[in-house]
PDB file of N, CA and C in Angstrom:
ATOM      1  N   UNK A   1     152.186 -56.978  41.625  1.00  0.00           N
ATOM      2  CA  UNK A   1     152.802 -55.720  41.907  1.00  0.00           C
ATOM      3  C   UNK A   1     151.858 -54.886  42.770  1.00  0.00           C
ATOM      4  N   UNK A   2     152.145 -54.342  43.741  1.00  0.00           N
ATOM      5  CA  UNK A   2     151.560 -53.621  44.561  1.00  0.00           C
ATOM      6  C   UNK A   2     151.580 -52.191  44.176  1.00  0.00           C
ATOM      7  N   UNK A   3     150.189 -51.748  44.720  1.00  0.00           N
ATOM      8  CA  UNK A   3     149.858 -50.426  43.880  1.00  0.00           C
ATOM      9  C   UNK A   3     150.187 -49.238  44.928  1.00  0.00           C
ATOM     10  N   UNK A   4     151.093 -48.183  44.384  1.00  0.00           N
ATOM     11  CA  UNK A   4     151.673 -47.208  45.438  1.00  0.00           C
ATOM     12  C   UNK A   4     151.056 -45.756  45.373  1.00  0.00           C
ATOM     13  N   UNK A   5     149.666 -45.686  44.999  1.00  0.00           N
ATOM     14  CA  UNK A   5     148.502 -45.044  45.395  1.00  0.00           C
ATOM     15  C   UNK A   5     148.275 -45.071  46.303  1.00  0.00           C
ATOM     16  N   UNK A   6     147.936 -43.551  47.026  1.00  0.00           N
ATOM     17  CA  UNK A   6     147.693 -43.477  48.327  1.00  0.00           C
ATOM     18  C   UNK A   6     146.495 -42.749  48.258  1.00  0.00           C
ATOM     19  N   UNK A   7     145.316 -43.401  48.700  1.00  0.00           N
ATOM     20  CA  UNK A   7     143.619 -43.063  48.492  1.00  0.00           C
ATOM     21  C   UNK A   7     143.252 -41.841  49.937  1.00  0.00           C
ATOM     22  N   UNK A   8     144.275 -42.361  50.781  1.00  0.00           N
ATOM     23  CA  UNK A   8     144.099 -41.495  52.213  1.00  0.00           C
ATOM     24  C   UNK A   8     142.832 -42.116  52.950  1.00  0.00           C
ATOM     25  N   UNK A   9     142.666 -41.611  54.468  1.00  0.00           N
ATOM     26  CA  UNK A   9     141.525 -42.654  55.340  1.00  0.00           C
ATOM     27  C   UNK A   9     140.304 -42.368  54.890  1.00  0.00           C
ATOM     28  N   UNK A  10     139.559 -41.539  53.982  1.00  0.00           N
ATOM     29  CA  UNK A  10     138.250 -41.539  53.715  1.00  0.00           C
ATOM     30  C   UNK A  10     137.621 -41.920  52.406  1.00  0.00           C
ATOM     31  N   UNK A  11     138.775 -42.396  51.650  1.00  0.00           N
ATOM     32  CA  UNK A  11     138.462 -42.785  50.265  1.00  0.00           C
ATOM     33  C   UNK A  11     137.571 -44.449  50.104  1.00  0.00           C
ATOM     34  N   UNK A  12     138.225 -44.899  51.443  1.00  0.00           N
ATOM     35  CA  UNK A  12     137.631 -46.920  51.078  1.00  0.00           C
ATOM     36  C   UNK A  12     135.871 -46.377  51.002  1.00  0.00           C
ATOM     37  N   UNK A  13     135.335 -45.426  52.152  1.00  0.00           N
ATOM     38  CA  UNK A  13     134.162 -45.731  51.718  1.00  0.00           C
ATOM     39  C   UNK A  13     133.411 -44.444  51.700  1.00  0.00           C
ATOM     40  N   UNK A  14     134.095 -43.661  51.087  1.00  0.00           N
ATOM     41  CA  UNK A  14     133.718 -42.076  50.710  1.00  0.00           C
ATOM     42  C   UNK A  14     132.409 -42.072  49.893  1.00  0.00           C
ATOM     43  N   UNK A  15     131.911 -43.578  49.099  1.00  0.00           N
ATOM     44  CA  UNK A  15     130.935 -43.104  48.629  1.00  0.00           C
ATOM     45  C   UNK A  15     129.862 -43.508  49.646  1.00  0.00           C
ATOM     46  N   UNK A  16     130.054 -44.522  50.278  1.00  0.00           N
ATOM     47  CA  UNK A  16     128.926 -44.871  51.204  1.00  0.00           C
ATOM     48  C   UNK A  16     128.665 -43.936  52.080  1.00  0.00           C
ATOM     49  N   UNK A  17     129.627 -43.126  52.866  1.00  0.00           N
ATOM     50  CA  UNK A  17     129.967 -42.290  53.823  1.00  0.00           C
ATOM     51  C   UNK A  17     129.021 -41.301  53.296  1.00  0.00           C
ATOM     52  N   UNK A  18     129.025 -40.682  51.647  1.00  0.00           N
ATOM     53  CA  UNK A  18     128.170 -39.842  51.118  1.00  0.00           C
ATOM     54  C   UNK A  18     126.772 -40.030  51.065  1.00  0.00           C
ATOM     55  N   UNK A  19     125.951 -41.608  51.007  1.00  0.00           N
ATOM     56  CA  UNK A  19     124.488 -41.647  50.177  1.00  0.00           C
ATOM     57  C   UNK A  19     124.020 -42.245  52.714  1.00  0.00           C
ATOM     58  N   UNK A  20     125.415 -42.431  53.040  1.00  0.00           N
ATOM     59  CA  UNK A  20     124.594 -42.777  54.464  1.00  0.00           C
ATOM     60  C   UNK A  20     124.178 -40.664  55.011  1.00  0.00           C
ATOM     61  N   UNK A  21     124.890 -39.986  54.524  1.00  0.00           N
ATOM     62  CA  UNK A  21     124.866 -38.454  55.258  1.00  0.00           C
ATOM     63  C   UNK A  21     123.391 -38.121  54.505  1.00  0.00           C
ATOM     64  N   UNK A  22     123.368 -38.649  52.850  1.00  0.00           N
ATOM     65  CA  UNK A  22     122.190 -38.394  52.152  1.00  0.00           C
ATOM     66  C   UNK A  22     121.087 -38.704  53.143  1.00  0.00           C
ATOM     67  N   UNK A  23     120.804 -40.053  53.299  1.00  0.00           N
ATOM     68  CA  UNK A  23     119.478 -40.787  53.787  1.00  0.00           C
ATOM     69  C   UNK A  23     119.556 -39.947  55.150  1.00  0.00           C
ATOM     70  N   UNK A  24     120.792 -39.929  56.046  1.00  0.00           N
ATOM     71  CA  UNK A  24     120.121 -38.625  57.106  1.00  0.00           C
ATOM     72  C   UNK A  24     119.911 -37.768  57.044  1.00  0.00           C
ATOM     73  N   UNK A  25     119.894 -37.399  55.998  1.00  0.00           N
ATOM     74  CA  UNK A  25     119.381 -35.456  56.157  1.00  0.00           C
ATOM     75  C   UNK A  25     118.319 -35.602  55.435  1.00  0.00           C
ATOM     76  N   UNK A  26     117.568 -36.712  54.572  1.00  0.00           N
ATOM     77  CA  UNK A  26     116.392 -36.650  54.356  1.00  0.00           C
ATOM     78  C   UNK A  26     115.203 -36.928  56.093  1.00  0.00           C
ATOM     79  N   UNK A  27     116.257 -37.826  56.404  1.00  0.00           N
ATOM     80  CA  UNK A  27     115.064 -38.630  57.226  1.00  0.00           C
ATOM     81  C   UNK A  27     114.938 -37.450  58.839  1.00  0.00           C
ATOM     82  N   UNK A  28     115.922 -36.348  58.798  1.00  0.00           N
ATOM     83  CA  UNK A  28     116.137 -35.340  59.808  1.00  0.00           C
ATOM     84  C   UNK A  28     116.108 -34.139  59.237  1.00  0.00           C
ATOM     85  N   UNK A  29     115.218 -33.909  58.106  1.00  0.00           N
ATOM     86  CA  UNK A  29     115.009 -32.260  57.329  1.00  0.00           C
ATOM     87  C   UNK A  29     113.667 -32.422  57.644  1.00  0.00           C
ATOM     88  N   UNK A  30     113.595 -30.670  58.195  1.00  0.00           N
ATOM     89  CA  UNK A  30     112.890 -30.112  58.344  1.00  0.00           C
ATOM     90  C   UNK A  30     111.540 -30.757  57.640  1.00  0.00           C
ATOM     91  N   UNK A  31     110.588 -30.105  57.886  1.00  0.00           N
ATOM     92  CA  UNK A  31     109.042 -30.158  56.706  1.00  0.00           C
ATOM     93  C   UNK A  31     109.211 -28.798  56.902  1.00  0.00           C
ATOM     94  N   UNK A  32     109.360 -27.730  55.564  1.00  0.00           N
ATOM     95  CA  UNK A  32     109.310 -26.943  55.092  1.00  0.00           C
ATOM     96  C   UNK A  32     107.540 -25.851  54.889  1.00  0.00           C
ATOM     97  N   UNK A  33     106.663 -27.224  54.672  1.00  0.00           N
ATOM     98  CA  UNK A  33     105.361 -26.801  53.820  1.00  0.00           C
ATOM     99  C   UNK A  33     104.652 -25.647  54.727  1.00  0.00           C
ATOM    100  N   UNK A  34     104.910 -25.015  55.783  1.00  0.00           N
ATOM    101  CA  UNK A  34     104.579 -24.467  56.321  1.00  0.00           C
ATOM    102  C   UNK A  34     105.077 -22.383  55.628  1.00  0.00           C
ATOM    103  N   UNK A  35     106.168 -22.601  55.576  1.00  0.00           N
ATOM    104  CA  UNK A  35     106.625 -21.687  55.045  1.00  0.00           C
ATOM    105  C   UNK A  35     106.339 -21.656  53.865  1.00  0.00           C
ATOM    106  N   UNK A  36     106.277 -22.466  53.236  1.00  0.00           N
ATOM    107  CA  UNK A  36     106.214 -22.634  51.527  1.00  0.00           C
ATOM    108  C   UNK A  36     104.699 -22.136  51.071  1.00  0.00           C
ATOM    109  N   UNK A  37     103.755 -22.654  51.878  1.00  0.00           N
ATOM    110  CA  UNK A  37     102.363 -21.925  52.000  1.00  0.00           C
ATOM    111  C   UNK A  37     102.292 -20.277  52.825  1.00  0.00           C
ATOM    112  N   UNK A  38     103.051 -20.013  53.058  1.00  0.00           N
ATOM    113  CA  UNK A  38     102.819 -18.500  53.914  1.00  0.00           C
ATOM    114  C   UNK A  38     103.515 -17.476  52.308  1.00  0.00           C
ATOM    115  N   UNK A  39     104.758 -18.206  52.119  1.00  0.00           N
ATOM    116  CA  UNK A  39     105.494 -17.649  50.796  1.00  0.00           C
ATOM    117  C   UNK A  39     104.805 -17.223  49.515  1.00  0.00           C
ATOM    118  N   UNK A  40     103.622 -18.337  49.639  1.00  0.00           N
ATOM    119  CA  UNK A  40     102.660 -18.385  48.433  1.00  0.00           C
ATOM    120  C   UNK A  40     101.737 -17.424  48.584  1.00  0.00           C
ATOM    121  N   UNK A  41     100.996 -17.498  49.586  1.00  0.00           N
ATOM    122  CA  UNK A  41      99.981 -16.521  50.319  1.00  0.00           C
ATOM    123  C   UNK A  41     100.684 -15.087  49.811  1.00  0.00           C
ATOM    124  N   UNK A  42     101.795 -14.660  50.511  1.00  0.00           N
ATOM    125  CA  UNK A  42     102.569 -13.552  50.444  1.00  0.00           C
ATOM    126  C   UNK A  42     102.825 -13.214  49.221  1.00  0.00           C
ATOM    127  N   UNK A  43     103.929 -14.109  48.253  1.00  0.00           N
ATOM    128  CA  UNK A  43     103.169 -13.642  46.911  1.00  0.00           C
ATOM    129  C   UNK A  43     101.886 -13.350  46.250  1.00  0.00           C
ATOM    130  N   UNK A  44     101.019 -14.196  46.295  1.00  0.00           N
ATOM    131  CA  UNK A  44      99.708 -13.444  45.966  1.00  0.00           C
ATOM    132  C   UNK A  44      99.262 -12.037  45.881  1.00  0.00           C
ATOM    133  N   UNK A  45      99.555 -12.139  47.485  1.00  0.00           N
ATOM    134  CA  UNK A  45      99.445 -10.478  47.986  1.00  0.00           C
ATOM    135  C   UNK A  45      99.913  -8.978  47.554  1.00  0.00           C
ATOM    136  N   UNK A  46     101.576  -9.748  47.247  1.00  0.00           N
ATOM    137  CA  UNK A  46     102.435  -9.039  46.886  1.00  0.00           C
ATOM    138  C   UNK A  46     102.072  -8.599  45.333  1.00  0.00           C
ATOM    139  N   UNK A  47     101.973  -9.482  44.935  1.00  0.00           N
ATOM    140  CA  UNK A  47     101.394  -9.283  43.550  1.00  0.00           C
ATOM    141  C   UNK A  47     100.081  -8.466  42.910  1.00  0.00           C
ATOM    142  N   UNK A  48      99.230  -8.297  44.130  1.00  0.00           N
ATOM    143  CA  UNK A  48      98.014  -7.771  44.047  1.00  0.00           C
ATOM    144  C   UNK A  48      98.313  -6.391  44.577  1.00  0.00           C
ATOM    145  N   UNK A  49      99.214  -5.905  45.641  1.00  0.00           N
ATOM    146  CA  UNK A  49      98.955  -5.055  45.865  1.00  0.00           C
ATOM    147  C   UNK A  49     100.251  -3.842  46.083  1.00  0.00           C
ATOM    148  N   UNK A  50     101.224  -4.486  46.099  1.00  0.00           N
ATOM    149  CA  UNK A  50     102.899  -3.985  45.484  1.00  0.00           C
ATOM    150  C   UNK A  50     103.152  -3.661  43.839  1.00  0.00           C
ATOM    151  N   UNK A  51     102.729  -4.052  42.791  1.00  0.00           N
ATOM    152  CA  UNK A  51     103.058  -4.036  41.947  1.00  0.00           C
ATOM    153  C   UNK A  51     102.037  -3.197  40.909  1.00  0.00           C
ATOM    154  N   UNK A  52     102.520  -2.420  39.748  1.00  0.00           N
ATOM    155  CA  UNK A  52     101.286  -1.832  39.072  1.00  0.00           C
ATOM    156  C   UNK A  52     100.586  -2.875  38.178  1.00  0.00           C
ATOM    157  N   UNK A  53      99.854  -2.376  37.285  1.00  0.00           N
ATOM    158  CA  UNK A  53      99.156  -3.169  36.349  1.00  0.00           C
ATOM    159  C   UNK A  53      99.855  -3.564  35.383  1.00  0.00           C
ATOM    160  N   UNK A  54     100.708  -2.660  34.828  1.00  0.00           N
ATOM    161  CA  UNK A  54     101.426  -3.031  33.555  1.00  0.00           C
ATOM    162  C   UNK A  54     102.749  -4.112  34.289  1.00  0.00           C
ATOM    163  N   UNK A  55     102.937  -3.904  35.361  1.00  0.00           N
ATOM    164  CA  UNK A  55     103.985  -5.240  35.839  1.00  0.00           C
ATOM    165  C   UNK A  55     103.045  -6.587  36.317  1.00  0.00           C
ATOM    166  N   UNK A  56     101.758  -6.494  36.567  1.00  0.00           N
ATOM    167  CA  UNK A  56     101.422  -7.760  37.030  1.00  0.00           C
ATOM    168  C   UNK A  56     101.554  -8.284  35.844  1.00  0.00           C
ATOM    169  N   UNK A  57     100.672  -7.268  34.668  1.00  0.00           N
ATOM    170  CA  UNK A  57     100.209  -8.174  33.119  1.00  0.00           C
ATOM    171  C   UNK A  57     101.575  -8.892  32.972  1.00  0.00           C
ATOM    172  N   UNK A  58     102.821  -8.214  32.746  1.00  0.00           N
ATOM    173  CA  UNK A  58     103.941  -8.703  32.019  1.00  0.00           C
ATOM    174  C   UNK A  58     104.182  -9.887  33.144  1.00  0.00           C
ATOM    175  N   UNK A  59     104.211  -9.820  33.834  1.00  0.00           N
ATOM    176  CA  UNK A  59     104.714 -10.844  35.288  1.00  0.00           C
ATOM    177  C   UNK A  59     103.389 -12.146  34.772  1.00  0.00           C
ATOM    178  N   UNK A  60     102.650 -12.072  34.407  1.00  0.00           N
ATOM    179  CA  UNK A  60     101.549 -13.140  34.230  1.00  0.00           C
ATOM    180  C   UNK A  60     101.730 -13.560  32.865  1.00  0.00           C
ATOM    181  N   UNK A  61     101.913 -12.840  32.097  1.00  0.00           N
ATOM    182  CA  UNK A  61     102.359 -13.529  30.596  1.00  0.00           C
ATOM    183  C   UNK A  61     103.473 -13.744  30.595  1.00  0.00           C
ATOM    184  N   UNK A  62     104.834 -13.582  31.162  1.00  0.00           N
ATOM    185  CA  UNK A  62     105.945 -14.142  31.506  1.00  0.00           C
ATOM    186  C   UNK A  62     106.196 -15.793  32.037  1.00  0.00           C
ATOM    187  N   UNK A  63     105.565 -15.465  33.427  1.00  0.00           N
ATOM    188  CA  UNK A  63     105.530 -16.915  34.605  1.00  0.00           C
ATOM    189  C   UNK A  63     104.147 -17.385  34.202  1.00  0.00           C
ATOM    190  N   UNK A  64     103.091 -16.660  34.088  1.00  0.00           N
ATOM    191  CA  UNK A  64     102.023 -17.982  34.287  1.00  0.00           C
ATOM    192  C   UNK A  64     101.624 -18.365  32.568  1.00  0.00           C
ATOM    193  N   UNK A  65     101.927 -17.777  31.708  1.00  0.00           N
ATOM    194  CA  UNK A  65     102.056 -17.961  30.171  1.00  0.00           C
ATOM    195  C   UNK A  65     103.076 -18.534  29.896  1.00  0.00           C
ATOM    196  N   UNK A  66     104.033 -18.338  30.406  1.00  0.00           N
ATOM    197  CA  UNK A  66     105.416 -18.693  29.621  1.00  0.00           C
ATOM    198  C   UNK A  66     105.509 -18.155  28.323  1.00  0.00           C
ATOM    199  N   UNK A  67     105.748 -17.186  28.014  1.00  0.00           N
ATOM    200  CA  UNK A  67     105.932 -16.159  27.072  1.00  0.00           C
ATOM    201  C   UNK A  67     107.457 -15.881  27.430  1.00  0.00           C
ATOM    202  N   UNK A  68     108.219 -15.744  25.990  1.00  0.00           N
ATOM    203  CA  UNK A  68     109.340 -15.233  26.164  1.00  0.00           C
ATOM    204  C   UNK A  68     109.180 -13.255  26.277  1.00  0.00           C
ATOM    205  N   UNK A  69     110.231 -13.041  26.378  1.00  0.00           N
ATOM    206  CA  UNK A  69     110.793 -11.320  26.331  1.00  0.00           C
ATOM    207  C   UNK A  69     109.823 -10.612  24.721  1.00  0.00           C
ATOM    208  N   UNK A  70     110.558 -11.476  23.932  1.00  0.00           N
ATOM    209  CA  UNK A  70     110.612 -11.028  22.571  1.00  0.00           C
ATOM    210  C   UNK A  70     108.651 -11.060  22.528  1.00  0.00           C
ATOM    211  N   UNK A  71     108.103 -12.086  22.641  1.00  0.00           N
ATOM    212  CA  UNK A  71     106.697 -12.380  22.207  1.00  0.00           C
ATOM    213  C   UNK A  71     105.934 -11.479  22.925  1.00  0.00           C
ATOM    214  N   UNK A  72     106.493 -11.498  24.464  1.00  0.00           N
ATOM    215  CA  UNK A  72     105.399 -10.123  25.451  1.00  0.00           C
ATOM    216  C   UNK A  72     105.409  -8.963  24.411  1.00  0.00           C
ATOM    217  N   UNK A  73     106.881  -8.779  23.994  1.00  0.00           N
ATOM    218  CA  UNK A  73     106.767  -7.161  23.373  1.00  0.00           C
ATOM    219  C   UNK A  73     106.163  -6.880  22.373  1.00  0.00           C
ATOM    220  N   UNK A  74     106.042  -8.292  21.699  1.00  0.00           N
ATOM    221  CA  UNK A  74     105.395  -8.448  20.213  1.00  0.00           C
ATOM    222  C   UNK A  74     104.024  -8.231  20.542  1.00  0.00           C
ATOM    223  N   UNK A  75     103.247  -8.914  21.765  1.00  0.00           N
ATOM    224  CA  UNK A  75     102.128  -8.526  21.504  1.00  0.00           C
ATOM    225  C   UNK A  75     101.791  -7.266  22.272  1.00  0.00           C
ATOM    226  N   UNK A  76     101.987  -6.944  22.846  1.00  0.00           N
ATOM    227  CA  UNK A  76     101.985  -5.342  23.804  1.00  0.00           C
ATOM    228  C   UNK A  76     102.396  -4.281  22.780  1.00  0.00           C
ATOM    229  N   UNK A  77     103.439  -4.402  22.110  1.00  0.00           N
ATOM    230  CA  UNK A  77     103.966  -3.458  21.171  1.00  0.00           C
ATOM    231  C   UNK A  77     104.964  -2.526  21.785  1.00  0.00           C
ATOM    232  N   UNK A  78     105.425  -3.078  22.482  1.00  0.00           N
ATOM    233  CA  UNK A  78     106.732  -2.695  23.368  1.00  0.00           C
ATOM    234  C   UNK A  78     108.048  -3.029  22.543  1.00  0.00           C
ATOM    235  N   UNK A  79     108.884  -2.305  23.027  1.00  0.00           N
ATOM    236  CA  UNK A  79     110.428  -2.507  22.930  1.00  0.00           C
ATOM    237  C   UNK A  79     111.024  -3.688  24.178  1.00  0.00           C
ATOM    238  N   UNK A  80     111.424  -4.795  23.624  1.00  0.00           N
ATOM    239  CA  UNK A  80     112.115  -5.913  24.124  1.00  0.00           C
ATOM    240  C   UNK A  80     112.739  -5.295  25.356  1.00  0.00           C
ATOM    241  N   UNK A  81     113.879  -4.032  25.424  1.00  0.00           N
ATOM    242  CA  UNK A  81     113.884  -3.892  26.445  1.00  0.00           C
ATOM    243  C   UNK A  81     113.035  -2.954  27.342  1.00  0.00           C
ATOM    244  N   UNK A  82     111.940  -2.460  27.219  1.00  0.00           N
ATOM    245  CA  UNK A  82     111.006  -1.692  28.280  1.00  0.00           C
ATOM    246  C   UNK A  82     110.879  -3.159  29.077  1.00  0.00           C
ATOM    247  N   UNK A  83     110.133  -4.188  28.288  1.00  0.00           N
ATOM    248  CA  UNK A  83     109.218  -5.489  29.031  1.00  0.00           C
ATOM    249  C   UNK A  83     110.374  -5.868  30.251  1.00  0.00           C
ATOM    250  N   UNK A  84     112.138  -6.082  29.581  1.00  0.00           N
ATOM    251  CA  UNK A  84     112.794  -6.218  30.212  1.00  0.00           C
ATOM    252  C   UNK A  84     112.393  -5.847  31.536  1.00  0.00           C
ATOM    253  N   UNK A  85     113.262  -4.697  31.411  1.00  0.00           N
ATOM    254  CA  UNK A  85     113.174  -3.620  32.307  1.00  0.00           C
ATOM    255  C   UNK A  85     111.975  -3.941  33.354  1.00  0.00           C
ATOM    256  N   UNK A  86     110.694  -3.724  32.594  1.00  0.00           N
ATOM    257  CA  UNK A  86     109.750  -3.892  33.552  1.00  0.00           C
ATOM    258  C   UNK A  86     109.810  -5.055  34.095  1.00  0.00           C
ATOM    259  N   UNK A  87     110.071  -5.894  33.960  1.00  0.00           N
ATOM    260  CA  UNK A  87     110.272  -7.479  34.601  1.00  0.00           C
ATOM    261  C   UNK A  87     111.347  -7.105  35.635  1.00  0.00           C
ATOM    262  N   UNK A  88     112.296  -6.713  35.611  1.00  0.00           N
ATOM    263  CA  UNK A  88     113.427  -6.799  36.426  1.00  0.00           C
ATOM    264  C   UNK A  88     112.833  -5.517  37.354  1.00  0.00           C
ATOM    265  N   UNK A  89     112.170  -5.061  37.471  1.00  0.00           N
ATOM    266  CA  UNK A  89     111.589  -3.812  38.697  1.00  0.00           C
ATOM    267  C   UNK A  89     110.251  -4.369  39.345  1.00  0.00           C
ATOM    268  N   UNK A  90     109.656  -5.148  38.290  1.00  0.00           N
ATOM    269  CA  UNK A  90     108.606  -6.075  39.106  1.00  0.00           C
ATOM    270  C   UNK A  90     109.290  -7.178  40.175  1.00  0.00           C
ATOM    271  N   UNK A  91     109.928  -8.088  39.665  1.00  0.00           N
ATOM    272  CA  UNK A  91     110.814  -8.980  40.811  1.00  0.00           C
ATOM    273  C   UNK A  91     111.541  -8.237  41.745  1.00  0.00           C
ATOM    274  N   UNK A  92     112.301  -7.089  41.323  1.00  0.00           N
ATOM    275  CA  UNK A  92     112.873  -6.448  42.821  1.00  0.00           C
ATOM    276  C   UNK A  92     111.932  -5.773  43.910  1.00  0.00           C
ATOM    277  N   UNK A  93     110.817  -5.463  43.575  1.00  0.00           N
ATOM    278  CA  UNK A  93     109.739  -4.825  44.467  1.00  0.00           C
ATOM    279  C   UNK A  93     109.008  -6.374  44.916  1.00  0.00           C
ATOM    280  N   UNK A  94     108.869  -7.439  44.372  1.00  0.00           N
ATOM    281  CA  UNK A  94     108.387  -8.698  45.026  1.00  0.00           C
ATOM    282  C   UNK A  94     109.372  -9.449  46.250  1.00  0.00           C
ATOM    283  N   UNK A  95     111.119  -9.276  45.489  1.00  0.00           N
ATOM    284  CA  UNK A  95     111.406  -9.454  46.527  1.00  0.00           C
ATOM    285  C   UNK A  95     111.872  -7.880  47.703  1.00  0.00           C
ATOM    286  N   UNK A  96     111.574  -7.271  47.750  1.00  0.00           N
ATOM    287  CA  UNK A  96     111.860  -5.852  48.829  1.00  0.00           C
ATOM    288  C   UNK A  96     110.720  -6.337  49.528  1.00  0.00           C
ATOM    289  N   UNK A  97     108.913  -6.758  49.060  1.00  0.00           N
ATOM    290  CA  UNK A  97     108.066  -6.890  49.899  1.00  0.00           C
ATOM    291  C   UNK A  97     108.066  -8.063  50.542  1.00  0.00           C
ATOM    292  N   UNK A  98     108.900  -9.521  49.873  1.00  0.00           N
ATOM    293  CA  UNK A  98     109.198 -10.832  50.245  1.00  0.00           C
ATOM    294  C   UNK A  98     110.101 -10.985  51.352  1.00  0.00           C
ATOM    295  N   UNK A  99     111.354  -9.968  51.155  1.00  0.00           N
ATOM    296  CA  UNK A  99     112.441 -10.594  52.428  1.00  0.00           C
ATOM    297  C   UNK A  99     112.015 -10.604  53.725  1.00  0.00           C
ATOM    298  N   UNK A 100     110.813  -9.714  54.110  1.00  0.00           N
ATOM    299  CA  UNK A 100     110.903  -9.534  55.382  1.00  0.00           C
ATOM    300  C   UNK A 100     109.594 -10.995  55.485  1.00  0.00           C
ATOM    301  N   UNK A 101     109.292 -11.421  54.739  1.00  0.00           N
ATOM    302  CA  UNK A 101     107.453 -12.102  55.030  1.00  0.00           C
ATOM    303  C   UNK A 101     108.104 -13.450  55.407  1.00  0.00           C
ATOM    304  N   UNK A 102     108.835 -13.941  55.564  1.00  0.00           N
ATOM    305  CA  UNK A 102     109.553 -15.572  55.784  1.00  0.00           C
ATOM    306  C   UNK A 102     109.489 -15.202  57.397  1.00  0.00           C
TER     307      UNK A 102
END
């Protein structure tokens, strides 16, 4: 019995068609590392000299501790949401000083 499914013209080899577009856009992407090191640099910066003290601390026991919300406040003696807060005004002033540095 013949099957009266209709797959349409890109289905026979839609997956090959997919992993051949893969292997070219690896083997024709960019090298990035150039930017990715200026980004880093720029954060640094940004971090040193955009931001106050009480946002670097929380920004460093956050990302470079991995500390949750709850534990920063626990040991600071903060309210869960000040640290918030301060986290979310530290990243928007990193990126306000970031968009333009790319």
């Amino acid at each position: 019995m013949k099957s009266t499914r209709y797959d349409g013209p890109f289905d026979t080899r839609a997956s090959e068609w997919i992993g051949d577009l893969t292997v070219w856009t690896r083997q024709n992407a960019g090298d990035n590392s150039e930017r990715l090191e200026r980004l880093r640099r720029n954060l640094r910066q940004a971090r040193e000299r955009e931001l106050t003290p009480r946002q670097r601390q929380m920004l460093e026991l956050y990302y470079d501790h991995g500390m949750t919300i709850p534990q920063i406040a626990g040991e600071l003696g903060l309210n869960r949401s000040t640290v918030s807060r301060t986290l979310r005004r530290a990243r928007d002033r990193l990126y306000r000083f970031l968009r333009y540095a790319l």
